[in-house]
Protein backbone atom coordinates (compact mmCIF):
# COMPACT_ATOMS: atom_id res chain seq x y z
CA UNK A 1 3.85 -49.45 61.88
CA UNK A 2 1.36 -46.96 61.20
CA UNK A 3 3.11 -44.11 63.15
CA UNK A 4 6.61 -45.29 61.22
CA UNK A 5 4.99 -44.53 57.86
CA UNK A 6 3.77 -41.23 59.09
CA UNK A 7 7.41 -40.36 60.56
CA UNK A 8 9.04 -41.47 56.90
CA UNK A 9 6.30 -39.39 55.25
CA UNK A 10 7.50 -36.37 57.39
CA UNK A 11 10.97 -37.01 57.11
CA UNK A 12 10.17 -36.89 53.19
CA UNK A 13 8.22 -33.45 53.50
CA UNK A 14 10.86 -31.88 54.72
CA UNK A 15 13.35 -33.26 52.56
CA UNK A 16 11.42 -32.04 49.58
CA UNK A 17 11.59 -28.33 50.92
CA UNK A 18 15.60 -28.80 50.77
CA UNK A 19 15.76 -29.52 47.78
CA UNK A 20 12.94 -27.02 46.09
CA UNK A 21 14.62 -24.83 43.11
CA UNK A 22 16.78 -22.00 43.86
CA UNK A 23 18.01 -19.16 42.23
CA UNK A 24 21.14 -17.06 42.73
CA UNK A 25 22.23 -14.39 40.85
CA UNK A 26 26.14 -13.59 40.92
CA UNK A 27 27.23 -10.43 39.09
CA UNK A 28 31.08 -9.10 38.33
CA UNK A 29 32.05 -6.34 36.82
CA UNK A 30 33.58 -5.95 33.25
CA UNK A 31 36.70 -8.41 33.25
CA UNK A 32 40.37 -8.23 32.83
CA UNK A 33 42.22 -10.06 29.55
CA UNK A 34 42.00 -13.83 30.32
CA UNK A 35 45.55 -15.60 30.84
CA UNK A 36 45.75 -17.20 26.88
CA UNK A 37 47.47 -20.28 25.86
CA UNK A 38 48.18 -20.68 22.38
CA UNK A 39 47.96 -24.09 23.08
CA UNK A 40 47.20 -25.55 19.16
CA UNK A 41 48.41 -24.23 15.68
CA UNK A 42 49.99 -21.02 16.09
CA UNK A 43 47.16 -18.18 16.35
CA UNK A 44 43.64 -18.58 16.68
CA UNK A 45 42.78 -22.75 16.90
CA UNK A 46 40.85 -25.53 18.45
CA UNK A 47 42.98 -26.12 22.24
CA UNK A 48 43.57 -22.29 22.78
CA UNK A 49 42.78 -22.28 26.36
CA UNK A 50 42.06 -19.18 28.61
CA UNK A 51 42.20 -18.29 32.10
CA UNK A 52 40.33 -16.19 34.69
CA UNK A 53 40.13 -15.77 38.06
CA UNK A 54 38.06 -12.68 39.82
CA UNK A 55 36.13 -11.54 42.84
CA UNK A 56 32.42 -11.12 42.24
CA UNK A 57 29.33 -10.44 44.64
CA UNK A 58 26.21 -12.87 44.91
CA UNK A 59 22.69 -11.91 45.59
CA UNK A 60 22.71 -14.19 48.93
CA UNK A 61 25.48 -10.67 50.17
CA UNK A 62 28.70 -12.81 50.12
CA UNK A 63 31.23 -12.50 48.24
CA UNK A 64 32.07 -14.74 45.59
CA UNK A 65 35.11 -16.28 43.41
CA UNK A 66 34.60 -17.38 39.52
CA UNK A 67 37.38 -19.22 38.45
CA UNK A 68 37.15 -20.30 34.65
CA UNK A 69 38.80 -21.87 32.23
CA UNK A 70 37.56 -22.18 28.20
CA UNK A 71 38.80 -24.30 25.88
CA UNK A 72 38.47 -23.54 22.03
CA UNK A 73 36.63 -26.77 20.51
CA UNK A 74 35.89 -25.31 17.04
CA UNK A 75 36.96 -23.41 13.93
CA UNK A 76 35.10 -20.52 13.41
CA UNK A 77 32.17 -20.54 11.25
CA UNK A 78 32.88 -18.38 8.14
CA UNK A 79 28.88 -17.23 8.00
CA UNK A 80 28.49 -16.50 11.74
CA UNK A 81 32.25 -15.61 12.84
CA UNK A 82 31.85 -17.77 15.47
CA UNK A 83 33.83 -20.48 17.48
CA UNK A 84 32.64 -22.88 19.78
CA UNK A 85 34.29 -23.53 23.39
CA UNK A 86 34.09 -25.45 26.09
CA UNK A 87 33.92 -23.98 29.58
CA UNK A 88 34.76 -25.17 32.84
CA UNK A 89 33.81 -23.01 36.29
CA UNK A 90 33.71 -23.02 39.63
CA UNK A 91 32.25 -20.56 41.77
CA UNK A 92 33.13 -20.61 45.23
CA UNK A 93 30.41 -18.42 47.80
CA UNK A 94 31.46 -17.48 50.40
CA UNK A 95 34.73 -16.69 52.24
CA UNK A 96 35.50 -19.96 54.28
CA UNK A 97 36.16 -21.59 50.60
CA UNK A 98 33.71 -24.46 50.87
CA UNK A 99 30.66 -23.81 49.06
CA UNK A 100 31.16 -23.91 45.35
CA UNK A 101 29.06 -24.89 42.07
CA UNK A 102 30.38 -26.01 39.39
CA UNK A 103 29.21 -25.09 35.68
CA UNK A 104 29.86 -26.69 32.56
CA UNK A 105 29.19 -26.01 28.85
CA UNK A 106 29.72 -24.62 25.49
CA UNK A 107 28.71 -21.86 23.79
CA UNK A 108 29.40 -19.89 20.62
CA UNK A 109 31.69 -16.91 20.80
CA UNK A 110 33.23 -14.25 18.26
CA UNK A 111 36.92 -14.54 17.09
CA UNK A 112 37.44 -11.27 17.96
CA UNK A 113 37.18 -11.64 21.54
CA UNK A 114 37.36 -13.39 24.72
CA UNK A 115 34.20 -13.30 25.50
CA UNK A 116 30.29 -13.44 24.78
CA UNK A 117 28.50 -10.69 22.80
CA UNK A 118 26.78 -8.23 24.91
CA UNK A 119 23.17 -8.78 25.99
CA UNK A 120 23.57 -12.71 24.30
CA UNK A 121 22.10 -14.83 27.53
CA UNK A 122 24.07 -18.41 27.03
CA UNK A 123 22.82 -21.64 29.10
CA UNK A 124 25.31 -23.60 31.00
CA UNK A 125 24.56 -26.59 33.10
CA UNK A 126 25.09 -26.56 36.78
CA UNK A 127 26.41 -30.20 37.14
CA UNK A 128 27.30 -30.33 41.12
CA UNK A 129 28.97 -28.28 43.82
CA UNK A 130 30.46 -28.79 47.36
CA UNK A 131 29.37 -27.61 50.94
CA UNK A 132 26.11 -26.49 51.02
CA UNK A 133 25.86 -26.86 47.56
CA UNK A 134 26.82 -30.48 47.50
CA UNK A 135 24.80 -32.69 45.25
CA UNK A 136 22.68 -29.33 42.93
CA UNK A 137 21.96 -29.60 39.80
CA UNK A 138 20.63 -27.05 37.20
CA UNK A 139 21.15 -24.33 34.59
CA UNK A 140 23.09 -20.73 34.90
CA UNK A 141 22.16 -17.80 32.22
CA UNK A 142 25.17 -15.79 32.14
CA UNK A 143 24.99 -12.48 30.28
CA UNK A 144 27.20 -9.78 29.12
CA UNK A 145 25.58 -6.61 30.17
CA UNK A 146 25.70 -3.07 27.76
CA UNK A 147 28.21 -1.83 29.92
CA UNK A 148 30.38 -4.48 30.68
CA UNK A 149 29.88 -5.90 33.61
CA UNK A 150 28.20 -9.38 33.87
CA UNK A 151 25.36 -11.47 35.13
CA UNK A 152 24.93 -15.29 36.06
CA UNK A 153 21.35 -16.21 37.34
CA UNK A 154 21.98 -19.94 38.63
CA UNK A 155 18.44 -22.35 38.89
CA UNK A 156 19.64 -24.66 41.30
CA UNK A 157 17.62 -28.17 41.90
């Protein structure tokens, strides 16, 4: 019995070192117009939806796919020119398609454009992923960098 408890204790030590935080940075660089669906009152409105899909790099030297998809949620708020939406991503690593994590959140964004303001770090959550990723959980930082291009630092868990 004695030896079984030491073998489960093991067993446990190792598991712990699988699951010890993470972090991997994918970058792109600046991005194309998002596909846009005018999908509520005609112009700017809560259940616009846009689109992107584009290669990136991460810092484990594979390539990687970000596929998103943001959903206007809120008016804009006449002191801050801001409206809130809700984004959807997955990022795939890799080239055999199997290891992706997939982010969730919203954030606040200007009216005038599709995305974040520059050098504006928002927090996401990382709420799963699939292949070696199956089962993470944690936070991305994504930023819009000065000239363009873009940064997500993912804390896996």
């Amino acid at each position: 019995m004695k030896g079984f408890i030491f073998f489960v204790l093991f067993l446990f030590s190792l598991s712990a070192s699988v699951v010890a935080q993470t972090t991997l940075t994918v970058t792109h660089g600046p991005l194309a117009s998002p596909t846009y669906i005018d999908a509520g009152a005609s112009g700017d409105s809560v259940g616009d939806v846009r689109i992107w899909r584009f290669d990136a790099q991460a810092s484990t030297n594979e390539p990687a796919v970000m596929d998103w998809l943001m959903t206007t949620t809120g008016q804009v708020d006449s002191a801050t020119q801001l409206e809130s939406r809700m984004t959807t991503s997955v990022v795939t690593i890799g080239s055999a398609g199997k290891d992706t994590i997939l982010l969730q959140g919203i954030g606040m964004y200007p009216t005038a454009g599709a995305t974040l303001k520059r050098n504006a770090p928002l927090e996401r959550a990382v709420v799963g992923g699939t292949g070696r990723y199956a089962g993470v959980m944690g936070t991305v930082y994504s930023t819009h960098l000065p000239d363009g291009s873009w940064s997500h630092v993912i804390n896996l868990k």
